[in-house]
Protein backbone atom coordinates (compact mmCIF):
# COMPACT_ATOMS: atom_id res chain seq x y z
CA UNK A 1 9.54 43.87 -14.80
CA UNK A 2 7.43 40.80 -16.35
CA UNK A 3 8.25 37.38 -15.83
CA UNK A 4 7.16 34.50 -16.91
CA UNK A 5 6.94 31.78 -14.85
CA UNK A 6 7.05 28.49 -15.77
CA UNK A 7 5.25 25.73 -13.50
CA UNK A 8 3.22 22.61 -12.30
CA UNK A 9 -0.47 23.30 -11.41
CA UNK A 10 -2.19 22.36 -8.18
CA UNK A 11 0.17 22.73 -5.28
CA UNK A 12 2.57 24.88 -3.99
CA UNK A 13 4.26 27.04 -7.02
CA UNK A 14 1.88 29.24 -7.89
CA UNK A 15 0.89 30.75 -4.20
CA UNK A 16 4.27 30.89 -3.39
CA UNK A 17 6.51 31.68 -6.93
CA UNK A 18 4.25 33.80 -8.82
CA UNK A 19 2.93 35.24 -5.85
CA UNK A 20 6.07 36.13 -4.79
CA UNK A 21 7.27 38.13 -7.80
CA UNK A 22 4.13 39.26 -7.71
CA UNK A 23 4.81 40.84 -4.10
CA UNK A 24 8.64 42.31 -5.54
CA UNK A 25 6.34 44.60 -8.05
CA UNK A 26 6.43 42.12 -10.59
CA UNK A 27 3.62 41.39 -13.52
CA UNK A 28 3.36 37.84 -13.83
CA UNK A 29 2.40 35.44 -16.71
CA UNK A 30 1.90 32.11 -15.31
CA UNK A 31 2.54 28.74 -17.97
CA UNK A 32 1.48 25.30 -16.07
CA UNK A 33 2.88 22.27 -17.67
CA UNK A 34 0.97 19.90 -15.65
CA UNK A 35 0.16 19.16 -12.31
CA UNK A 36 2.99 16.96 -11.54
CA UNK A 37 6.76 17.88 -12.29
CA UNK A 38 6.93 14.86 -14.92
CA UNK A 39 5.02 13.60 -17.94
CA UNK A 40 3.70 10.33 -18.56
CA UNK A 41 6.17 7.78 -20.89
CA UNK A 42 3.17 6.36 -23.15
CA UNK A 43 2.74 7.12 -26.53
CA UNK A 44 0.13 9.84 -25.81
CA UNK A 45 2.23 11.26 -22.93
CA UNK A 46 4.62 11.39 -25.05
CA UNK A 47 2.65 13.26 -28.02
CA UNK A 48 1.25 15.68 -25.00
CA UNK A 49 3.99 16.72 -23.89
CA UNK A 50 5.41 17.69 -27.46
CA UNK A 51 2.48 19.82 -27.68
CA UNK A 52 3.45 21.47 -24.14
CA UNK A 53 6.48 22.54 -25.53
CA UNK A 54 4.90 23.62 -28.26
CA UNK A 55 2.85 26.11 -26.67
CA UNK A 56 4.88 27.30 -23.89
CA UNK A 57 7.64 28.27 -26.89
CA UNK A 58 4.78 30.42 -28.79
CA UNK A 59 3.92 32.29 -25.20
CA UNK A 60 7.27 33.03 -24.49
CA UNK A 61 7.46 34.33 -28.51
CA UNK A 62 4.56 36.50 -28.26
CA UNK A 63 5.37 37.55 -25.20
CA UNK A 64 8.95 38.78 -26.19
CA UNK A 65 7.17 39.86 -29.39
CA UNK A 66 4.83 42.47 -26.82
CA UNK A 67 7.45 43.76 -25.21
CA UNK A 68 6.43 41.87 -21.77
CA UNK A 69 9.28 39.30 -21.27
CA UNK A 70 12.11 40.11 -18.99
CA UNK A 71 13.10 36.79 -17.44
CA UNK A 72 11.87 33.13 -17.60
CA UNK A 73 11.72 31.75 -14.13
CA UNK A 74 10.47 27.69 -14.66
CA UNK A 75 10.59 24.67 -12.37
CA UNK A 76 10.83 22.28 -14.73
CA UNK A 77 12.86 18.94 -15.10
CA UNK A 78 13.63 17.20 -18.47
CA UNK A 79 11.45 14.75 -18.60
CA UNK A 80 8.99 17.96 -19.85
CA UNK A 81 10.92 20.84 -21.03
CA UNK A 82 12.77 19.04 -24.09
CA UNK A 83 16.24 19.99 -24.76
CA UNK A 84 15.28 21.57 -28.40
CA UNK A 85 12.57 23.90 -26.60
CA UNK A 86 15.45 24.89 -24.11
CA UNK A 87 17.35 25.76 -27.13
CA UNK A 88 14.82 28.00 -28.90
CA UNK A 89 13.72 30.13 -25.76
CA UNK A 90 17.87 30.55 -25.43
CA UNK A 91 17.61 32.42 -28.98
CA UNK A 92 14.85 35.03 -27.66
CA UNK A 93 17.64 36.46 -25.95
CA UNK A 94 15.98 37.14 -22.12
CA UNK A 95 17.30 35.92 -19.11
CA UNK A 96 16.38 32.46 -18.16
CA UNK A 97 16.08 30.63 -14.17
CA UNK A 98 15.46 26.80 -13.68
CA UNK A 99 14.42 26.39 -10.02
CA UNK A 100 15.48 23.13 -8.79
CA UNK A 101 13.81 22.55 -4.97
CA UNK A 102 15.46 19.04 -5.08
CA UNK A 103 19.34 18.44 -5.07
CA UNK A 104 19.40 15.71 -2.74
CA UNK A 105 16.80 13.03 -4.22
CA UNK A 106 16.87 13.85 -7.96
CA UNK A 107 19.49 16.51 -9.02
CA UNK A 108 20.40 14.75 -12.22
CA UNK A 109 16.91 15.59 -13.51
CA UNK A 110 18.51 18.77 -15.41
CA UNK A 111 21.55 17.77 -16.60
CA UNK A 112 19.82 17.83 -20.58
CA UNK A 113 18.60 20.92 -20.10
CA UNK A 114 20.07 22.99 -16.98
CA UNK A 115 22.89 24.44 -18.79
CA UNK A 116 20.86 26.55 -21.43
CA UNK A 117 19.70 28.57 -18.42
CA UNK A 118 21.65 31.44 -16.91
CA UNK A 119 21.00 30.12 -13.79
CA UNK A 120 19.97 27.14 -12.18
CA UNK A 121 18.85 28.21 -9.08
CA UNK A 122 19.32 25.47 -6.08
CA UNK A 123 17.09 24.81 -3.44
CA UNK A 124 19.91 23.20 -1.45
CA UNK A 125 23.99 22.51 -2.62
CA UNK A 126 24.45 18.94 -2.89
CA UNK A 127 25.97 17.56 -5.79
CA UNK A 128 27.00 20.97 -7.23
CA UNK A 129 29.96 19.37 -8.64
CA UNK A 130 27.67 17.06 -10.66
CA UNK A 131 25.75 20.14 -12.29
CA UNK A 132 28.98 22.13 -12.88
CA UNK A 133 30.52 19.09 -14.97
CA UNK A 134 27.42 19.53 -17.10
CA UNK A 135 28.14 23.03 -17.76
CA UNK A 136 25.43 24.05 -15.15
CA UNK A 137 25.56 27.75 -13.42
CA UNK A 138 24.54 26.48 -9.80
CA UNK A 139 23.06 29.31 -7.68
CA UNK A 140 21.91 28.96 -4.01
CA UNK A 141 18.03 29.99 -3.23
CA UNK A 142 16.78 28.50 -0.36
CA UNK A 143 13.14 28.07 0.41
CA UNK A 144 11.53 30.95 1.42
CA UNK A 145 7.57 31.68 2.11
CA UNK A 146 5.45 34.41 2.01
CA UNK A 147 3.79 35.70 4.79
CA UNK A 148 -0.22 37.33 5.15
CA UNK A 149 0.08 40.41 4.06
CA UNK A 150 -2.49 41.45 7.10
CA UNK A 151 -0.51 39.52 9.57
CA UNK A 152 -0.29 40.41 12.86
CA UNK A 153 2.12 40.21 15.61
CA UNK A 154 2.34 36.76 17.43
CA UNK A 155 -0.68 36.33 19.55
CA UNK A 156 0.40 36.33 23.28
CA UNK A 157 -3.33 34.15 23.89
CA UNK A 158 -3.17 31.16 25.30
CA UNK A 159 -2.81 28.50 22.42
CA UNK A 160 -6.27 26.43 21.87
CA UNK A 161 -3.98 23.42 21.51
CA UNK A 162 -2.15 22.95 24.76
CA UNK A 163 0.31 19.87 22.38
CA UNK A 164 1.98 18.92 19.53
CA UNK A 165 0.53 19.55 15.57
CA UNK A 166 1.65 17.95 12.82
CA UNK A 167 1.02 18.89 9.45
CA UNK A 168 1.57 16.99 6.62
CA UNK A 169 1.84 13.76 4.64
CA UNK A 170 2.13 10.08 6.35
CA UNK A 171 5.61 8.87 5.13
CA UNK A 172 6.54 6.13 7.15
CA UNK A 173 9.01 7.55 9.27
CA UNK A 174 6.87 10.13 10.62
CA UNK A 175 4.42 7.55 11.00
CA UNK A 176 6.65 5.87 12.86
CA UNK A 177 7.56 8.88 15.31
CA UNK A 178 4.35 10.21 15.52
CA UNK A 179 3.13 6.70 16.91
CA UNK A 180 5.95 6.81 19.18
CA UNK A 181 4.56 10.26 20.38
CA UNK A 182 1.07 9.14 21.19
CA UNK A 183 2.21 5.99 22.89
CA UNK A 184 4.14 8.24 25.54
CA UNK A 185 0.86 10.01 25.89
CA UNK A 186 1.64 13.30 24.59
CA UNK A 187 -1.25 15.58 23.36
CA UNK A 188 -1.34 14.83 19.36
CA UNK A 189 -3.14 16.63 16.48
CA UNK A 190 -2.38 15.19 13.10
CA UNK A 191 -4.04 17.04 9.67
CA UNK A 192 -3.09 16.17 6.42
CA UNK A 193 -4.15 13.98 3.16
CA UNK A 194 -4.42 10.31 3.16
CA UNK A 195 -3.81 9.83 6.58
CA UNK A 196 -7.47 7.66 7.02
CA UNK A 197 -7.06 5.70 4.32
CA UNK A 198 -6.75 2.07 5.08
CA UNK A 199 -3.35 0.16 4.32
CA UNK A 200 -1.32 3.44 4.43
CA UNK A 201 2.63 2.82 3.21
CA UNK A 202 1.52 -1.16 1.91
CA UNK A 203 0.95 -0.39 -1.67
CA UNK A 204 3.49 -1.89 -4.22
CA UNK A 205 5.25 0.91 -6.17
CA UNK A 206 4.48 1.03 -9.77
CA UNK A 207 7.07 -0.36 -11.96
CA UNK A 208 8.96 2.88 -13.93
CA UNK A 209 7.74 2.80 -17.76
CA UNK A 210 10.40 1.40 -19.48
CA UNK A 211 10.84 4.52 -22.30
CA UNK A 212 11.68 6.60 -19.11
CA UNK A 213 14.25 3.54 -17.44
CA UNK A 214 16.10 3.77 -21.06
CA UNK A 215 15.86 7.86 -20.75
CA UNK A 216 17.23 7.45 -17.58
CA UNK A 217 20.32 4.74 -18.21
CA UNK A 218 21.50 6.89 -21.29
CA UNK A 219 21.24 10.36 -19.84
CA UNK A 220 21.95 9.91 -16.26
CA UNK A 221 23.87 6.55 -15.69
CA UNK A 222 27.26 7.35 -16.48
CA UNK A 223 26.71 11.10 -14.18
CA UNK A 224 25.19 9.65 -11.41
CA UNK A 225 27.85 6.61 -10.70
CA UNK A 226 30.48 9.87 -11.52
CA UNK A 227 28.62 11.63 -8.70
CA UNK A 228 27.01 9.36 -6.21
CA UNK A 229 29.59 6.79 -6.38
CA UNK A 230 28.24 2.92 -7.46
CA UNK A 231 27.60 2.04 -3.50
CA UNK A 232 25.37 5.11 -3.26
CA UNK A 233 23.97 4.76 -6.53
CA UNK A 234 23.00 0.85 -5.90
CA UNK A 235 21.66 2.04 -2.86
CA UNK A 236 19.30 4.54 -4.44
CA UNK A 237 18.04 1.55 -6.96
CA UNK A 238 17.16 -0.53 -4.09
CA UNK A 239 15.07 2.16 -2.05
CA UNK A 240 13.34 2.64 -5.28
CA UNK A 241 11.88 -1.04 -5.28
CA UNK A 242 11.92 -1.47 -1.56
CA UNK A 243 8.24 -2.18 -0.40
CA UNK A 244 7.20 -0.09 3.03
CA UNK A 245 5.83 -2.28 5.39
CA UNK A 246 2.55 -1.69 5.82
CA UNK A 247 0.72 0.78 8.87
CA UNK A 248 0.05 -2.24 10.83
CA UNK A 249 -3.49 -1.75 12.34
CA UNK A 250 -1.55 -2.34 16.39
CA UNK A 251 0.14 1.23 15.38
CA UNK A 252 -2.29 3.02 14.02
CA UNK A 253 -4.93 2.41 16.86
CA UNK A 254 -2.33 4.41 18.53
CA UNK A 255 -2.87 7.22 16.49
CA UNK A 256 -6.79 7.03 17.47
CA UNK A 257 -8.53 10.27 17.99
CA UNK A 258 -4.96 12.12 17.08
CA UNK A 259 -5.76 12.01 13.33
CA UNK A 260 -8.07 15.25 11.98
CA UNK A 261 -8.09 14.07 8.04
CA UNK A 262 -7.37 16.92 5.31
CA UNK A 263 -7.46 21.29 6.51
CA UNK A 264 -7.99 24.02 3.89
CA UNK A 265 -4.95 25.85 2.92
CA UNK A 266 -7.13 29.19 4.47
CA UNK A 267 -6.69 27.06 8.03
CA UNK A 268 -3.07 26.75 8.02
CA UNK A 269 -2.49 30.17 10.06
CA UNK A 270 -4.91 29.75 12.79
CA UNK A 271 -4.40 25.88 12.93
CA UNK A 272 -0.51 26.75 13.60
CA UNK A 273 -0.79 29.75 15.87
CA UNK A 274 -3.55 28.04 17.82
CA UNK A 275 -1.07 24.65 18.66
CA UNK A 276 1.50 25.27 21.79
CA UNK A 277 3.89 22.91 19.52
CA UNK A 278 4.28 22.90 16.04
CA UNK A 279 6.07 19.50 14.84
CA UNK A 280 8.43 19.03 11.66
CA UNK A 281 10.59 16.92 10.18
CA UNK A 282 13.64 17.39 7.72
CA UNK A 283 14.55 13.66 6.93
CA UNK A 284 14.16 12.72 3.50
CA UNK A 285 15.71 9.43 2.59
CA UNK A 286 17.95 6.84 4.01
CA UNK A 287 18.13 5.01 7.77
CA UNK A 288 17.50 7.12 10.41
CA UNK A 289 20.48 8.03 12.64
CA UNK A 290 23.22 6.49 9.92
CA UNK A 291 25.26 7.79 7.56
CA UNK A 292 22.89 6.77 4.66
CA UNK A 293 20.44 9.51 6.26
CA UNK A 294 19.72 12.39 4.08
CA UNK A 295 17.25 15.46 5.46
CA UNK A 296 16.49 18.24 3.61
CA UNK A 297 15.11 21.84 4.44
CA UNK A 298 11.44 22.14 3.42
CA UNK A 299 9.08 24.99 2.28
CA UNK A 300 7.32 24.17 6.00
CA UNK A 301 10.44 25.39 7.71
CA UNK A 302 9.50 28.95 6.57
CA UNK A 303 5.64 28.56 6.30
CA UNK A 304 5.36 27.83 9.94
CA UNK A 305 7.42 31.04 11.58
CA UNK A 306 6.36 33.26 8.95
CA UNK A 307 2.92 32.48 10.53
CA UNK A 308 3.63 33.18 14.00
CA UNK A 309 3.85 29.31 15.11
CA UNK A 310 6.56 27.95 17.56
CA UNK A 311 8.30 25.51 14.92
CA UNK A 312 10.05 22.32 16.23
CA UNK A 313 11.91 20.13 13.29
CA UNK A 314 14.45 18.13 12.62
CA UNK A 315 17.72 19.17 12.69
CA UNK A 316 20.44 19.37 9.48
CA UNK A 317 23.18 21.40 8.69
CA UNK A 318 20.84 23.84 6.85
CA UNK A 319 18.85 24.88 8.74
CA UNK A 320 21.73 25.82 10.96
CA UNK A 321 22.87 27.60 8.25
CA UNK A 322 19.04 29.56 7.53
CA UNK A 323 17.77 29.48 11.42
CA UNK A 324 19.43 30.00 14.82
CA UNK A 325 17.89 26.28 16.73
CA UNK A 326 17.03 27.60 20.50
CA UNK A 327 16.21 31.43 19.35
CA UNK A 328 14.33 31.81 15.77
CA UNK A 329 13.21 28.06 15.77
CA UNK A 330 13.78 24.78 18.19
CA UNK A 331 15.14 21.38 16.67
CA UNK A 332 15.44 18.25 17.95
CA UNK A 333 17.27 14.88 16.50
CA UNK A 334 15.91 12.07 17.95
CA UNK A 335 13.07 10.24 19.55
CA UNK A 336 14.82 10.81 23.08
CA UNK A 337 15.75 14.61 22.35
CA UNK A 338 11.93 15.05 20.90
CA UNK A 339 10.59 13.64 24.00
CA UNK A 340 12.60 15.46 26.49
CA UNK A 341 12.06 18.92 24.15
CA UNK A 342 8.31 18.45 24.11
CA UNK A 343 7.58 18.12 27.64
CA UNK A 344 10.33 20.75 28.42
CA UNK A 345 8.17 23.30 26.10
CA UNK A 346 4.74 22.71 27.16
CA UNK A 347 5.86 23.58 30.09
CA UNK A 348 7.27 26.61 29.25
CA UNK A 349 5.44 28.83 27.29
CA UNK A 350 7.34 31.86 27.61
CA UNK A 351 10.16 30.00 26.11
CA UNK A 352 7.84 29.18 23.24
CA UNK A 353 6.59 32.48 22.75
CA UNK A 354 9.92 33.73 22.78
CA UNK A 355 10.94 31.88 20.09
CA UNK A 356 7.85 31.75 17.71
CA UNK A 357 8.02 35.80 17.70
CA UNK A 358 11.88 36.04 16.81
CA UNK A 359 11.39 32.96 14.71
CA UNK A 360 9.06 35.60 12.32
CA UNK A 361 10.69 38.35 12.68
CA UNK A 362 13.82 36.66 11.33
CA UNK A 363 11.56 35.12 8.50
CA UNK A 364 10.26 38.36 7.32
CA UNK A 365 13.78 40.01 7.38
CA UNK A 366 15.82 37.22 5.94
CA UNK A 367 12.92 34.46 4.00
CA UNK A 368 10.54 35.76 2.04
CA UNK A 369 10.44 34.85 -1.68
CA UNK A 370 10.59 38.75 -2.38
CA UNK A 371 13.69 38.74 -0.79
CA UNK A 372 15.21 35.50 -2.17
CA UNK A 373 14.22 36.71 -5.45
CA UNK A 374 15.69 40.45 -5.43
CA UNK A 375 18.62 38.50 -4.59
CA UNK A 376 19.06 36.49 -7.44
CA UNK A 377 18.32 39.61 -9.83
CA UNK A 378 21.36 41.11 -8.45
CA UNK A 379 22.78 37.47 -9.32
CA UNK A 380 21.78 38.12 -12.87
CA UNK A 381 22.84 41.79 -12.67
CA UNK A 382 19.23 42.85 -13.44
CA UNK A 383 17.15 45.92 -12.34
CA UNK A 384 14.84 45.41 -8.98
CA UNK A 385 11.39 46.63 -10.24
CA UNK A 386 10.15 50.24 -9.79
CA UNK A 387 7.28 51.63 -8.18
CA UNK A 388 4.39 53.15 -9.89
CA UNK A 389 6.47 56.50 -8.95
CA UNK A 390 9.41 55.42 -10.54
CA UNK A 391 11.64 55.21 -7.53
CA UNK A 392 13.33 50.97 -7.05
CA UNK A 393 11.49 48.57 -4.67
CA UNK A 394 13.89 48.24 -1.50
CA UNK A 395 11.62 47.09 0.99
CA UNK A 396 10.06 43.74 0.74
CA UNK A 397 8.40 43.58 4.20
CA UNK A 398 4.63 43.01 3.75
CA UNK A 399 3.91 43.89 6.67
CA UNK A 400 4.89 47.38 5.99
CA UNK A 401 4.14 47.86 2.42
């Protein structure tokens, strides 16, 4: 089978999309759009971006034309792949799959062009009904990872980081928790980008351009207040414009000696098998603890066990729904709960080990983007791939392949 996948450059798609149908038996052409999943609104964004839809329609022609196109997998929003482009690779006739990893912040960002695609596949199912009255085919993919294909058991050594790790960006409210953490004294390691940068969370945000506010108001207005509801939808507007206060200098002394700055991707396994406690979070948007909360499952919810780490995030009706909490991974819900869990598990690690070695073995069984993608060609009623001996690909287990 070739696909053709259709993505932003310089993060996570590539290593984990293409790589994944890759790891089905796939043969891959990879298009990148961009390295952000958006364009720019100004008169030469504008003229750019006609000229990426120019060229991803003529490698999609002469692919079809070679007789190497069986499905268009893209994760692509409107504000790139114009609506006329959507239209044209419709007429070559092969089956098409928009990927969208983000339901709960921006779902609307399809409704042009979602329902020229056989599938939209859906990261997570809210606001379904908004994507169905747009004559969108919703189809539920989770996150998934892939896992080393010379990966080893979990190591029953003694972790080299006897605390909690944290991995990832500084949005405020983990700032905010991960402050709280240090200031009880817990053992803290912190990696990620931007985290020494003076002034973190003060910046203003940029005003939007206003050829994307008008986009916006004429293609989404009237869906989203259908949707969301006005209160929701006001509420939205004004989280957009609200100002984060900034990482007052009092907190982040806390955070002294804690923070390690940026890791190479090649780190991430021994950084997370070599911490006793592997720290995550699932909230997205909205107050903590109300009813305005939103949290989301991430791609580090399956990055993390896949790699043989003890994983404790957030909790959220999803990942009840993907993990078992107290067997395959641990959650927690609030500051007291995350306290009480921490110093519960460092001094248990049995219990930890326990859990970080089921927590993979359900990951390679049940979330791997082989499997997640096998899945949705039986969605599309498509072949799996063959082997070079002609028999079907059944078993996506890297680890035994």
């Amino acid at each position: 089978m070739q696909v053709l996948t259709v993505l932003c450059g310089g993060g996570w798609m590539s290593n984990n999309l293409s790589e994944g149908w890759r790891r089905l038996g796939c043969k891959v052409e990879e298009f990148f759009y961009g390295s952000h999943m958006g364009k720019a609104w100004d008169r030469r964004g504008l003229r750019e971006n006609k000229q990426v839809n120019t060229r991803l329609l003529a490698t999609a022609r002469r692919l079809k034309a070679e007789g190497r196109l069986d499905l268009i997998f893209a994760v692509i929003y409107d504000d790139v792949l114009e609506e006329n482009t959507a239209k044209e690779l419709r007429k070559l006739e092969v089956p098409m799959v928009n990927f969208h990893v983000d339901l709960v912040g921006q779902w609307y960002r399809i409704l042009r062009t979602g329902k020229y695609f056989d599938r939209v596949a859906c990261a997570q199912e809210d606001h379904w009904s908004g994507l169905i009255r747009a004559n969108i085919r919703p189809y539920l993919m989770p996150m998934a990872a892939n896992p080393e294909t010379s990966q080893s058991a979990v190591s029953t050594d003694l972790p080299e980081f006897e605390g909690l790790l944290y991995l990832g960006s500084p949005w405020l409210y983990r700032r905010e928790v991960l402050v709280h953490l240090a200031q009880l004294g817990l053992p803290l390691r912190i990696y990620g980008h931007n985290w020494l940068e003076k002034g973190v969370g003060s910046a203003k945000p940029q005003p939007q351009p206003w050829r994307k506010t008008s986009h916006d108001i004429r293609h989404y207005l009237l869906p989203r207040v259908r949707e969301e509801g006005r209160p929701d939808l006001e509420t939205t507007v004004r989280n957009r414009w609200n100002i984060h206060p900034p990482f007052k200098s009092t907190l982040a002394s806390s955070l002294n000696g804690c923070v390690r700055g940026a890791y190479e991707t090649t780190e991430f396994t021994s950084l997370v098998r070599g911490a006793a406690i592997n720290l995550g979070f699932t909230h997205f948007s909205g107050a903590p603890g109300t009813k305005f909360e939103r949290r989301q499952v991430r791609l580090r919810e399956f990055e993390i066990p896949l790699a043989g780490g003890f994983y404790m995030t957030q909790d959220c009706l999803q990942l009840r729904q993907l993990f078992n909490p107290g067997c395959t991974v641990e959650t927690w819900n609030n500051l007291r709960e995350l306290k009480e869990k921490t110093q519960y598990y460092l001094a248990h690690p049995a219990e930890r080990l326990r859990i970080a070695r089921q927590g993979q073995e359900h990951c390679i069984k049940n979330h791997t983007w082989a499997i997640r993608f096998a899945e949705l060609l039986r969605e599309l009623k498509l072949s799996l791939p063959m082997n070079p001996g002609g028999s079907m690909i059944t078993d996506f287990n890297p680890l035994t392949r």
